[in-house]
C-alpha atoms as a PDB file:
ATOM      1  CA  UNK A   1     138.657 -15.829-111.098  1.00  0.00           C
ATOM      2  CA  UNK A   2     136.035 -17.181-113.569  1.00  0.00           C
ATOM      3  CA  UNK A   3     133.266 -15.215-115.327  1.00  0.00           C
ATOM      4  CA  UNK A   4     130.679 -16.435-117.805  1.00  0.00           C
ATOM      5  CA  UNK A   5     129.533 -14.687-120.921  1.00  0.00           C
ATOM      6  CA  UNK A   6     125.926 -13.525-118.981  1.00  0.00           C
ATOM      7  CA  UNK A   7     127.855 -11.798-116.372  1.00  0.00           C
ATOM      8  CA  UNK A   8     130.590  -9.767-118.297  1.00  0.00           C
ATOM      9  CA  UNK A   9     127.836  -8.599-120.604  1.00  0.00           C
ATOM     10  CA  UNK A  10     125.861  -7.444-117.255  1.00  0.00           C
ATOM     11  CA  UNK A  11     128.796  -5.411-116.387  1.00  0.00           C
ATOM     12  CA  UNK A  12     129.263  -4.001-119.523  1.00  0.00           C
ATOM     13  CA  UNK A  13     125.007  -2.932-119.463  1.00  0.00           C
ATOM     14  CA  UNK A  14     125.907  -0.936-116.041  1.00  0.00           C
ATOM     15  CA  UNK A  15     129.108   0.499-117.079  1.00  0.00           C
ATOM     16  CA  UNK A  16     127.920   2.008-120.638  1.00  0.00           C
ATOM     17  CA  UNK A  17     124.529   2.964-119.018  1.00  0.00           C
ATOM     18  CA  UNK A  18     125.695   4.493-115.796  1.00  0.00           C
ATOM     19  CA  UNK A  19     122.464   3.258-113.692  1.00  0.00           C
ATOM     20  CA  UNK A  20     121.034  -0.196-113.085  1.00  0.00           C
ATOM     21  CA  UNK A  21     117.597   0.532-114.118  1.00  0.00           C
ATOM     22  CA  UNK A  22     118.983   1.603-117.662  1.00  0.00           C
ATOM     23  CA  UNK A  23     121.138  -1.419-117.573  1.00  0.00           C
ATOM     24  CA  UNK A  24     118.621  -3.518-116.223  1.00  0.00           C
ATOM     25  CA  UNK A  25     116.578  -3.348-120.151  1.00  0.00           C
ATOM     26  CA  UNK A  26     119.970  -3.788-122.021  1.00  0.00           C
ATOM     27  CA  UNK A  27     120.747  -6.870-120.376  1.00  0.00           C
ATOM     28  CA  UNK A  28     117.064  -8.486-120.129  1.00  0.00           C
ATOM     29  CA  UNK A  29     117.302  -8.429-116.106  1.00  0.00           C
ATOM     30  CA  UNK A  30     115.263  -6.891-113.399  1.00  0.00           C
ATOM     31  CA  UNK A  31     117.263  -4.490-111.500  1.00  0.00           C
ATOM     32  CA  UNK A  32     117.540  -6.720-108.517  1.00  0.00           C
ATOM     33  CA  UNK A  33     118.845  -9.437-110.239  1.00  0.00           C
ATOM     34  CA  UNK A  34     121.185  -7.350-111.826  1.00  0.00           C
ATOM     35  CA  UNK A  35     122.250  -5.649-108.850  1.00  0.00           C
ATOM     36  CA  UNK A  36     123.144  -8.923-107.229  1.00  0.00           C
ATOM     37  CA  UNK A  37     124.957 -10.402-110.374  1.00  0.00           C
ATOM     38  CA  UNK A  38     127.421  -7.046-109.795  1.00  0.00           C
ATOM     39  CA  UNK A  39     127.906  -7.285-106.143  1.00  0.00           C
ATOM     40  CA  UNK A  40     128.944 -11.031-106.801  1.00  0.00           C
ATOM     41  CA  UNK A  41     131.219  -9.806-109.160  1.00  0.00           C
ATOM     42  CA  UNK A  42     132.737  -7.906-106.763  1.00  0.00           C
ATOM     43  CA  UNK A  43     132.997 -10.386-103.932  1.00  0.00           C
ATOM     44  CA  UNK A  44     134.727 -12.544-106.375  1.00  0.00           C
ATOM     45  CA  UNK A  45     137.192 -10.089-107.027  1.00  0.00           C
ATOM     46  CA  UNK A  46     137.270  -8.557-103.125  1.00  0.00           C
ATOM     47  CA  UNK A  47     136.842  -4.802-104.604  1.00  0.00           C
ATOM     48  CA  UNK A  48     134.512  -2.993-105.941  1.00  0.00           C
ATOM     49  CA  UNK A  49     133.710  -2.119-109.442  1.00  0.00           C
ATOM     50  CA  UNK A  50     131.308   0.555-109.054  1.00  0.00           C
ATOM     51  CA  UNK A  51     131.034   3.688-106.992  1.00  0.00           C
ATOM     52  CA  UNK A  52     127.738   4.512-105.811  1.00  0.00           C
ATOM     53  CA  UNK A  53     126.587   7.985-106.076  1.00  0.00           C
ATOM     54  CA  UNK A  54     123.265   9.821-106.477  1.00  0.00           C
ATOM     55  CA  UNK A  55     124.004  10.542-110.001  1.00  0.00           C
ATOM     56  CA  UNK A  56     124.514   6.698-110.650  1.00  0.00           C
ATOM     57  CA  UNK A  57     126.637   4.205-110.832  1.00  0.00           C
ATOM     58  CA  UNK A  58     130.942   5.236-111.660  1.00  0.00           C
ATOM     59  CA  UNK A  59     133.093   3.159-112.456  1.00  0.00           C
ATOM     60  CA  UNK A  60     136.253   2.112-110.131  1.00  0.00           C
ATOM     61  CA  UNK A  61     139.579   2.209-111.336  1.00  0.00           C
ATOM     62  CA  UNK A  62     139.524  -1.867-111.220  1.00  0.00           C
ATOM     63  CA  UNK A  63     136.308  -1.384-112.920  1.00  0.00           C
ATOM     64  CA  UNK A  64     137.987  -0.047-115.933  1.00  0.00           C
ATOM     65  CA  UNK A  65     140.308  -2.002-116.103  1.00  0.00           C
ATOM     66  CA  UNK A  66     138.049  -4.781-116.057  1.00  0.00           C
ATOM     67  CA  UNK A  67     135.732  -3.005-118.938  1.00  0.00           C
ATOM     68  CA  UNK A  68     139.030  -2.884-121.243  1.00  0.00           C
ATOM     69  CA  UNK A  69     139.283  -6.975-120.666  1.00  0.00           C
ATOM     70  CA  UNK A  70     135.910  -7.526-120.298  1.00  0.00           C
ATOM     71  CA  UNK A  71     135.307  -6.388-124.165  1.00  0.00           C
ATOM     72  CA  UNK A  72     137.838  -8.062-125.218  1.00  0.00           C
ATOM     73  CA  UNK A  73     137.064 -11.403-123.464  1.00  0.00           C
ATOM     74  CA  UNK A  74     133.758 -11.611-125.313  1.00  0.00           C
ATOM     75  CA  UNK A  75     134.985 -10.424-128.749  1.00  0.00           C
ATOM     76  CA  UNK A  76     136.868 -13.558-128.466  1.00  0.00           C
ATOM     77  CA  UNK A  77     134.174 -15.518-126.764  1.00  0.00           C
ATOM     78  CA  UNK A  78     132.031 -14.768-130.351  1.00  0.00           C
ATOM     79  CA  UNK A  79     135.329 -15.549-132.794  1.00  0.00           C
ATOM     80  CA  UNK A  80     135.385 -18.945-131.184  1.00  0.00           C
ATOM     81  CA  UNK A  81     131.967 -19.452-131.371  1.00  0.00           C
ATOM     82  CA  UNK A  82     131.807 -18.466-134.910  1.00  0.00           C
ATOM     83  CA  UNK A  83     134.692 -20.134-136.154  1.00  0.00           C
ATOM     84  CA  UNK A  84     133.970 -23.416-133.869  1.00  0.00           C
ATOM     85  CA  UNK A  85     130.195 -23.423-135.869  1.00  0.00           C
ATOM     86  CA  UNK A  86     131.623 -22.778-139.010  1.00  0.00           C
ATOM     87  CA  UNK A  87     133.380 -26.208-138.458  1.00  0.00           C
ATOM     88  CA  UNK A  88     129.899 -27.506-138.242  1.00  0.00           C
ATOM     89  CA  UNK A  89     128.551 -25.633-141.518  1.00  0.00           C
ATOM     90  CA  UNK A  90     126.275 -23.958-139.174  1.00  0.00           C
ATOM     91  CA  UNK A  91     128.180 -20.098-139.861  1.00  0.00           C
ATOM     92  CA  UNK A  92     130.038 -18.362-142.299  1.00  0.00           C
ATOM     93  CA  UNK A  93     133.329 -16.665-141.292  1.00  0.00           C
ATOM     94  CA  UNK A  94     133.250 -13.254-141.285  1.00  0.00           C
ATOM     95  CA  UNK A  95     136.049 -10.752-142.845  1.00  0.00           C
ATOM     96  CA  UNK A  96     135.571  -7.190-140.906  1.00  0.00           C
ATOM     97  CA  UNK A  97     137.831  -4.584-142.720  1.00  0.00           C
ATOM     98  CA  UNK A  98     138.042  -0.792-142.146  1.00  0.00           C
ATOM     99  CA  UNK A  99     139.956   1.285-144.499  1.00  0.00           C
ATOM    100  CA  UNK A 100     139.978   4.971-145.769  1.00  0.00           C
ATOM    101  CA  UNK A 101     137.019   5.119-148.806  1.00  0.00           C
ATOM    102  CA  UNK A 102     139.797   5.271-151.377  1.00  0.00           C
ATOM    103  CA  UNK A 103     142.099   2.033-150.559  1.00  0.00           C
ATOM    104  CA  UNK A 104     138.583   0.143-150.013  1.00  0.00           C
ATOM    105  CA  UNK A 105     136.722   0.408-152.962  1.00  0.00           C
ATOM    106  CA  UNK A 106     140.224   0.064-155.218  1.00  0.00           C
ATOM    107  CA  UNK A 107     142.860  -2.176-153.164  1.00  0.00           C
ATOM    108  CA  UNK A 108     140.024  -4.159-151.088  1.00  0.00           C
ATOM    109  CA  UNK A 109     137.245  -4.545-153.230  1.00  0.00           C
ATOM    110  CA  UNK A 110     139.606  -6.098-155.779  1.00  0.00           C
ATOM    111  CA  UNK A 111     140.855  -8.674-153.320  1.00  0.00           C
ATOM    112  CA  UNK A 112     137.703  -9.276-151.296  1.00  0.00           C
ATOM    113  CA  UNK A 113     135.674 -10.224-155.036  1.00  0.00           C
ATOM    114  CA  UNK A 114     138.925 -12.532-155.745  1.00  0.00           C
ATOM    115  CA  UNK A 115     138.695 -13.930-152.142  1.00  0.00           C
ATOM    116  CA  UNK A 116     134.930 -14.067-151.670  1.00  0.00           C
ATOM    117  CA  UNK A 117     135.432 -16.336-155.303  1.00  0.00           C
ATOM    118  CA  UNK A 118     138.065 -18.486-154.090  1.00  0.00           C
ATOM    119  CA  UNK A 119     136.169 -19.231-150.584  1.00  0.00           C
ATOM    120  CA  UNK A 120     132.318 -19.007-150.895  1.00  0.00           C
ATOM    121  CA  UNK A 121     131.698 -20.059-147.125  1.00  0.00           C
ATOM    122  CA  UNK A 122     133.482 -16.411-146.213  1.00  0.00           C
ATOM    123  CA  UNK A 123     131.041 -13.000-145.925  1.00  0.00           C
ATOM    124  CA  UNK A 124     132.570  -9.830-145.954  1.00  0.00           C
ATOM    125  CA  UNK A 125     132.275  -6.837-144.072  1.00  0.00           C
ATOM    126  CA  UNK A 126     133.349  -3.284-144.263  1.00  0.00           C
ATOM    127  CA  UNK A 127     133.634  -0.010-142.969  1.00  0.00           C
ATOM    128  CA  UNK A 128     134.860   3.398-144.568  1.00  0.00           C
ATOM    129  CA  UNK A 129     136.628   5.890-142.006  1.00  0.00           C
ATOM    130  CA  UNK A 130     139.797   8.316-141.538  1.00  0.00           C
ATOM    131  CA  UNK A 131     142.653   6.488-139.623  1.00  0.00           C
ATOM    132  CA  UNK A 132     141.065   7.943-136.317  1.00  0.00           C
ATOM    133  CA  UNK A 133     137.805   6.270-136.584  1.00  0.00           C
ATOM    134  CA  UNK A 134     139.325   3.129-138.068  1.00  0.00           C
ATOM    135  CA  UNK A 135     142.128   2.372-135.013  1.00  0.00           C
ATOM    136  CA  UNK A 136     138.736   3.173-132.911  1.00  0.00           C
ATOM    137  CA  UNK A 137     136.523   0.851-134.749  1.00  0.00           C
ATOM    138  CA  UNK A 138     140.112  -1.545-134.242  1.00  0.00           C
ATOM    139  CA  UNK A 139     139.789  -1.261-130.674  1.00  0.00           C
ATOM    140  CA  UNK A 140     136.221  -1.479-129.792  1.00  0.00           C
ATOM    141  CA  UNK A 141     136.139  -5.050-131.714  1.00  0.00           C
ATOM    142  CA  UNK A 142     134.002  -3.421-134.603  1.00  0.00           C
ATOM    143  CA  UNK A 143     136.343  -4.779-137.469  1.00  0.00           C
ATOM    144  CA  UNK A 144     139.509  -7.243-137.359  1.00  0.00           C
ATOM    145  CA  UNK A 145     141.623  -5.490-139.323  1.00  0.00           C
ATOM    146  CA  UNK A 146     142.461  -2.259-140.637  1.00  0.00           C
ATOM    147  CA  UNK A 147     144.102  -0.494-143.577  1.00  0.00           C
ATOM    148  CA  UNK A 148     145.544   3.181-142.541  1.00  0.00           C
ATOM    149  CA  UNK A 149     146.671   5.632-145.137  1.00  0.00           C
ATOM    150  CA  UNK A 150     149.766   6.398-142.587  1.00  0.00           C
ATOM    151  CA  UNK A 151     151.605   5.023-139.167  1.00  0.00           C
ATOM    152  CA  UNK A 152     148.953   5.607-136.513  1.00  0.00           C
ATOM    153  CA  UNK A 153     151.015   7.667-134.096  1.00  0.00           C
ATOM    154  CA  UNK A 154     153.450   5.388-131.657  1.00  0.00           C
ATOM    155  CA  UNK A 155     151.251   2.505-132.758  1.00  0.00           C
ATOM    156  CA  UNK A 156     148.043   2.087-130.619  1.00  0.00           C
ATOM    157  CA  UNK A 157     147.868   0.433-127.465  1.00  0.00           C
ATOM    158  CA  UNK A 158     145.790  -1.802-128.725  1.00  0.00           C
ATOM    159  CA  UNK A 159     146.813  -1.692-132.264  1.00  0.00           C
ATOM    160  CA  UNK A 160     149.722  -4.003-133.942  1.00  0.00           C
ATOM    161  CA  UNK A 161     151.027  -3.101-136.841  1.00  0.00           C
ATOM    162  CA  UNK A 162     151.491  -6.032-139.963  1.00  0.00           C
ATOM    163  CA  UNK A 163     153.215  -4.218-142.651  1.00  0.00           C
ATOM    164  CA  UNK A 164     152.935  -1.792-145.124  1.00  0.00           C
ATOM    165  CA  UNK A 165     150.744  -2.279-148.381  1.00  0.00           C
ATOM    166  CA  UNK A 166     152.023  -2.952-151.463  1.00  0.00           C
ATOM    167  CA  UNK A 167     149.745   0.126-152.902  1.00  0.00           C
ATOM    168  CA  UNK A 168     150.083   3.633-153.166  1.00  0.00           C
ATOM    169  CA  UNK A 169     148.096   6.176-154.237  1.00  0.00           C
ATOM    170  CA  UNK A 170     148.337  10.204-154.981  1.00  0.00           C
ATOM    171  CA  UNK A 171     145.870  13.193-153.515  1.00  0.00           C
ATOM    172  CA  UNK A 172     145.861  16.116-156.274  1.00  0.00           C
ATOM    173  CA  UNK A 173     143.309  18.883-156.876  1.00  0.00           C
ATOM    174  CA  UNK A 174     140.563  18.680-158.917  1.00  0.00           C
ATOM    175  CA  UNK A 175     137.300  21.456-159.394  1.00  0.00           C
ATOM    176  CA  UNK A 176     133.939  21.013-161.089  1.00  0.00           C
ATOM    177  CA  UNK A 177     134.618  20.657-165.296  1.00  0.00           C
ATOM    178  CA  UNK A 178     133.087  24.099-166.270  1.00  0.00           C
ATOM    179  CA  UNK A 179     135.762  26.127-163.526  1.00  0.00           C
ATOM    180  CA  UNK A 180     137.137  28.672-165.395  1.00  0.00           C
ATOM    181  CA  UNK A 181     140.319  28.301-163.281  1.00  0.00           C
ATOM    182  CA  UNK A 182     143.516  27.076-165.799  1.00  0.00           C
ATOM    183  CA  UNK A 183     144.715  23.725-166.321  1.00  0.00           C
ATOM    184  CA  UNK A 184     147.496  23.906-164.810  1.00  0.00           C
ATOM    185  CA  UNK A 185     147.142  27.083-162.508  1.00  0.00           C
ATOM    186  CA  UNK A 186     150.075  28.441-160.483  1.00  0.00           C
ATOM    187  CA  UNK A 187     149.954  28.122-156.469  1.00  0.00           C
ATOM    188  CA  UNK A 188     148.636  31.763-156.365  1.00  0.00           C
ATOM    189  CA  UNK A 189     145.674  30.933-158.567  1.00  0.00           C
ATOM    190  CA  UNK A 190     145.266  27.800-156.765  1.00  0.00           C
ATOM    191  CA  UNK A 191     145.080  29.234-153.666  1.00  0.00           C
ATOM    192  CA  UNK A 192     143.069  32.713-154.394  1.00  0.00           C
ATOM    193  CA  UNK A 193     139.896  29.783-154.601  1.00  0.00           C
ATOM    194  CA  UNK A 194     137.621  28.566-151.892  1.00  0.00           C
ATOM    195  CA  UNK A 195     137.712  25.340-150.812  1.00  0.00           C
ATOM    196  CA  UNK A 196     135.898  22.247-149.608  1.00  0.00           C
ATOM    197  CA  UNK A 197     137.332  20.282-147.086  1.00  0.00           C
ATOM    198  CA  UNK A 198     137.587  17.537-144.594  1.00  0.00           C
ATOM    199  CA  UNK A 199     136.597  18.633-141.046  1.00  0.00           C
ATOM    200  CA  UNK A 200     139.559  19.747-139.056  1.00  0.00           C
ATOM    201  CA  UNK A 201     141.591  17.585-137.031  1.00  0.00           C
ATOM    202  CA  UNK A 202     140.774  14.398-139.757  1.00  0.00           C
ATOM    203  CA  UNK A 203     143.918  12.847-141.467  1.00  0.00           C
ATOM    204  CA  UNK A 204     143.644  14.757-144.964  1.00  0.00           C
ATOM    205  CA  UNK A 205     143.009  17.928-143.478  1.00  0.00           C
ATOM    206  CA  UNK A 206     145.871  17.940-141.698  1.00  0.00           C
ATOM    207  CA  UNK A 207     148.293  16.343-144.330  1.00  0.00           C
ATOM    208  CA  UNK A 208     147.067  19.351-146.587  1.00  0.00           C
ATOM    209  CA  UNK A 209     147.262  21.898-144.116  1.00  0.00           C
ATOM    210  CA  UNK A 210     150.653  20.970-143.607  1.00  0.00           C
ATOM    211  CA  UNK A 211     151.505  20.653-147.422  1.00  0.00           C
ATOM    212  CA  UNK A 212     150.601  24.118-147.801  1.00  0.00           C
ATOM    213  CA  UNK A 213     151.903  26.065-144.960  1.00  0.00           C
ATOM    214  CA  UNK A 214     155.405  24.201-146.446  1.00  0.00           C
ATOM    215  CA  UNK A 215     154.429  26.431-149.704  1.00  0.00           C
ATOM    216  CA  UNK A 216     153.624  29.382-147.584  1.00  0.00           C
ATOM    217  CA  UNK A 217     150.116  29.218-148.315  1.00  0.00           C
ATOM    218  CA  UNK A 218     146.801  28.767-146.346  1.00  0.00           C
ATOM    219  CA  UNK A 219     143.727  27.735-148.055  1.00  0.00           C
ATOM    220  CA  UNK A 220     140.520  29.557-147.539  1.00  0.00           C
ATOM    221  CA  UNK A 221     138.012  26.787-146.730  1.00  0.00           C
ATOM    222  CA  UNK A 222     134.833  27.794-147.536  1.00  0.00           C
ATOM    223  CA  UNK A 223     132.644  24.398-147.376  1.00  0.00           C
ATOM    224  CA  UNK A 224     133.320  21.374-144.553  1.00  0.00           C
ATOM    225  CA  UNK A 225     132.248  18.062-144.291  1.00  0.00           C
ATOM    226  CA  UNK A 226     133.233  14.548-142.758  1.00  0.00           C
ATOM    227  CA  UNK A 227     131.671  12.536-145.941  1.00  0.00           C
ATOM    228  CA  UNK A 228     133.831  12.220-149.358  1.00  0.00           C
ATOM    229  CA  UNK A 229     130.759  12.141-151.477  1.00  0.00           C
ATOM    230  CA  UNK A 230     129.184  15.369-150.387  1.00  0.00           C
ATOM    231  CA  UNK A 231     133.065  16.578-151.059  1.00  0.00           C
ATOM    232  CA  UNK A 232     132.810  15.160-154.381  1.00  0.00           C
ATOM    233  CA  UNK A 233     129.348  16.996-155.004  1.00  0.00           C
ATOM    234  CA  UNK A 234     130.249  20.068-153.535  1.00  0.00           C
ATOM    235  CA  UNK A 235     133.114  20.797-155.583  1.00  0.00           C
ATOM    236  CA  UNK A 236     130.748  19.527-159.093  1.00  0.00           C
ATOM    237  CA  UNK A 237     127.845  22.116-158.591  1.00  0.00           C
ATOM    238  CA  UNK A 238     130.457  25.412-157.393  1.00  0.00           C
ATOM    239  CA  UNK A 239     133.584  26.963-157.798  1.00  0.00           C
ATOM    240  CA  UNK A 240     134.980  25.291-155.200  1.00  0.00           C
ATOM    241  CA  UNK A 241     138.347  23.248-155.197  1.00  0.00           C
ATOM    242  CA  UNK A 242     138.989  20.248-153.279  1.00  0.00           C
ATOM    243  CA  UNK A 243     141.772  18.323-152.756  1.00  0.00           C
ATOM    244  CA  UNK A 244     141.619  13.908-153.073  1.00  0.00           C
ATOM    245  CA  UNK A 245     142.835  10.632-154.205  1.00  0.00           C
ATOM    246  CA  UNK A 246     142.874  10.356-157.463  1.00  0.00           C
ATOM    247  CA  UNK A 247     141.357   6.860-157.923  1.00  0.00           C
ATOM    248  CA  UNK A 248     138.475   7.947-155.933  1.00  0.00           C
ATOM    249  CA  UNK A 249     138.283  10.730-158.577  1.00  0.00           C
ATOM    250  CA  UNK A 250     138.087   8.892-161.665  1.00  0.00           C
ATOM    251  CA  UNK A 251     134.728   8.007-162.241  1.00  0.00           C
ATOM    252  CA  UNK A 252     133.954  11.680-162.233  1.00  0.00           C
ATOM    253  CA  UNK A 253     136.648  12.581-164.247  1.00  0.00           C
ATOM    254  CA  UNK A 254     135.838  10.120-166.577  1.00  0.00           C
ATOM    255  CA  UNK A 255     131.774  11.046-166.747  1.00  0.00           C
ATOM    256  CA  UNK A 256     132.761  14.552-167.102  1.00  0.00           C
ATOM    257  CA  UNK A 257     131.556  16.276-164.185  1.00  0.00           C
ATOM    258  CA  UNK A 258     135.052  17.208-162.423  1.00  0.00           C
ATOM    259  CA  UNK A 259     138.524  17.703-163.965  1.00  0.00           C
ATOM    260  CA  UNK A 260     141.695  17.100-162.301  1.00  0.00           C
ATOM    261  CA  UNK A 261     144.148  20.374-161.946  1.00  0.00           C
ATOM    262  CA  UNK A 262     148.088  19.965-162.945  1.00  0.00           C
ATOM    263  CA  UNK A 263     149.506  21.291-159.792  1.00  0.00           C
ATOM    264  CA  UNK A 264     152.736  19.640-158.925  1.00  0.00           C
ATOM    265  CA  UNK A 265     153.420  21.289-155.828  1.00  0.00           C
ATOM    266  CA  UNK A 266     149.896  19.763-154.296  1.00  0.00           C
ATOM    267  CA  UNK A 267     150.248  16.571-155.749  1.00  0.00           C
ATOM    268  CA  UNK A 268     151.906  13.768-153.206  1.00  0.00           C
ATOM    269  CA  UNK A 269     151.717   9.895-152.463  1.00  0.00           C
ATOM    270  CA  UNK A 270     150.602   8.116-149.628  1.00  0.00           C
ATOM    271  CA  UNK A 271     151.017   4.905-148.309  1.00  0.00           C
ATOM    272  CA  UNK A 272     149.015   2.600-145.973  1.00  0.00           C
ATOM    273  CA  UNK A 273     149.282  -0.087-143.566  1.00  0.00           C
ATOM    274  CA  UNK A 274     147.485  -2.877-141.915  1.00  0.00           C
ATOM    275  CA  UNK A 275     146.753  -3.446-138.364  1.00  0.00           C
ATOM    276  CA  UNK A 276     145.296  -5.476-136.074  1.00  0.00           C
ATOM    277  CA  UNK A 277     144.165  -5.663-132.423  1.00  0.00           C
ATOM    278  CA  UNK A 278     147.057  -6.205-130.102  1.00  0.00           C
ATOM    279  CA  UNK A 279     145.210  -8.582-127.851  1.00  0.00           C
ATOM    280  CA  UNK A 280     143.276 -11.515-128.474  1.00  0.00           C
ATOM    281  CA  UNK A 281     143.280 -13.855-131.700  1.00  0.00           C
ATOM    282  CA  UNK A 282     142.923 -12.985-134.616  1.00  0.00           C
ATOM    283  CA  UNK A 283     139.912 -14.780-136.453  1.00  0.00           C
ATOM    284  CA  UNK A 284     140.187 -17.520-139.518  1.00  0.00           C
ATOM    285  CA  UNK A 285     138.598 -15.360-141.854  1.00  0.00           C
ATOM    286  CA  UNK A 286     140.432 -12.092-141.779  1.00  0.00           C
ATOM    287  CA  UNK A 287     143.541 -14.407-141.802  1.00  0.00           C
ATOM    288  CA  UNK A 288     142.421 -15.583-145.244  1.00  0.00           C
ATOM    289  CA  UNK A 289     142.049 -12.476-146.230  1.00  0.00           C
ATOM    290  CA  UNK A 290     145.391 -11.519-145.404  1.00  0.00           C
ATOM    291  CA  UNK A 291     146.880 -14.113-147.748  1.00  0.00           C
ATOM    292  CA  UNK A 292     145.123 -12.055-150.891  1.00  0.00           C
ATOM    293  CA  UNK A 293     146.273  -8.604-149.394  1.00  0.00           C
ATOM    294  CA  UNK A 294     149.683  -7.432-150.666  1.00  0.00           C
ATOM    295  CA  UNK A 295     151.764  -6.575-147.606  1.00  0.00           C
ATOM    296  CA  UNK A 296     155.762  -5.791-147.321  1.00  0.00           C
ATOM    297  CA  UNK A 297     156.124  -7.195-143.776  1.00  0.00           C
ATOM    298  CA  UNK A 298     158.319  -4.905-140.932  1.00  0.00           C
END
């Protein structure tokens, strides 16, 4: 069984879209043309891909199983092209990381500026997300590697785990500078306070969640929201607590505009850890990157 590049990519059109003439614009075909392409597909394979209804077209169970390869065959159909031009000169390698906002812009940034100085042919991308988002963005080839602050659960299907970081870090709770609340409050005090938080089911919320009921407390969550910044600004303009790495929490420390609480009880480490995808090879450039990045191997 052989497929080129045009063909998987036609598949993918139909399968995402769910209808050839939605399909058809994605992949720059008329809807003949692309109806053919599929039902060649599936002569080549002797089953079909697609089922046919009047709601439009459903993937097969050897349909998705073909989708899962299918990405996965052109991911690595672009790292070879890449890496094969940047023999040339004609194409920089590209480093795709994803890692929590507090490990990237302390742990990464420091060794993508000393590795984007040591090889000026490399570019560098990057993307900030909770472990969720970042073993999806794994998966669905939107980064090569990524930096977890924890195990992901049973380790992915399509996730394989390299090591642990030599890093840690420590969440502790800090509230805007002119909170009348006490330095160092006691878990009553703490916990009498609104506060802003993650949105439920994401990897802090939960860790914290689970800190406290361990205290015997529940915190009254007043203000949600997916983005650490609005966190950040949140707790600066109200009364409101919140609860975050302490590198992150610094620079507004340091400027004034938030103050970190002494609250022993709420104050734990994390660790994190660096994975790849499973399948496929891993490109030149994130392996270069890996040589910079601190790891304690399995």
């Amino acid at each position: 069984m052989d497929f080129d590049e045009r063909e998987l990519k036609a598949f993918l059109a139909v399968a995402e879209c769910g209808s050839l003439g939605r399909a058809s614009r994605q992949a720059n075909l008329t809807q003949p043309a692309l109806s053919r392409l599929i039902h060649r597909m599936e002569e080549r394979l002797q089953q079909p891909l697609f089922d046919r209804t009047t709601r439009g077209m459903v993937l097969t169970d050897p349909g998705v199983l073909l989708q899962r390869h299918a990405r996965h065959l052109l991911a690595d159909m672009h790292t070879l092209r890449d890496e094969l031009a940047a023999f040339r000169g004609l194409r920089r390698g590209v480093v795709r990381i994803g890692a929590t906002a507090a490990v990237m812009r302390t742990l990464v940034a420091t060794h993508a500026g000393q590795m984007l100085a040591d090889n000026p042919d490399l570019a560098f991308e990057a993307i900030e997300d909770v472990d969720s988002g970042l073993v999806r963005a794994l998966e669905q080839r939107q980064i090569d590697l990524a930096i977890t602050s924890g195990r992901v659960e049973q380790d992915a299907a399509d996730a394989q785990c390299l090591g642990r970081c030599d890093h840690a870090d420590m969440f502790a709770v800090f509230c805007a500078a002119d909170n009348p609340i006490a330095a160092s409050p006691d878990l009553g005090s703490v916990f009498a306070h609104g506060w802003v938080m993650p949105e439920a089911g994401l990897t802090p919320r939960i860790r914290f969640e689970t800190l406290a009921a361990q205290l015997g407390h529940q915190a009254r969550v007043v203000a949600r929201t997916s983005s650490v910044e609005t966190m950040i600004a949140i707790a600066g303009a109200s009364q409101l607590l919140c609860w975050l790495p302490v590198p992150l929490l610094e620079p507004y420390v340091a400027s004034g505009r938030l103050r970190q609480l002494s609250v022993p009880a709420l104050e734990t480490w994390r660790q994190f850890w660096v994975y790849r995808r499973r399948a496929g090879v891993l490109p030149d450039a994130a392996q270069r990157f890996l040589r910079y990045l601190p790891i304690v191997p399995l």
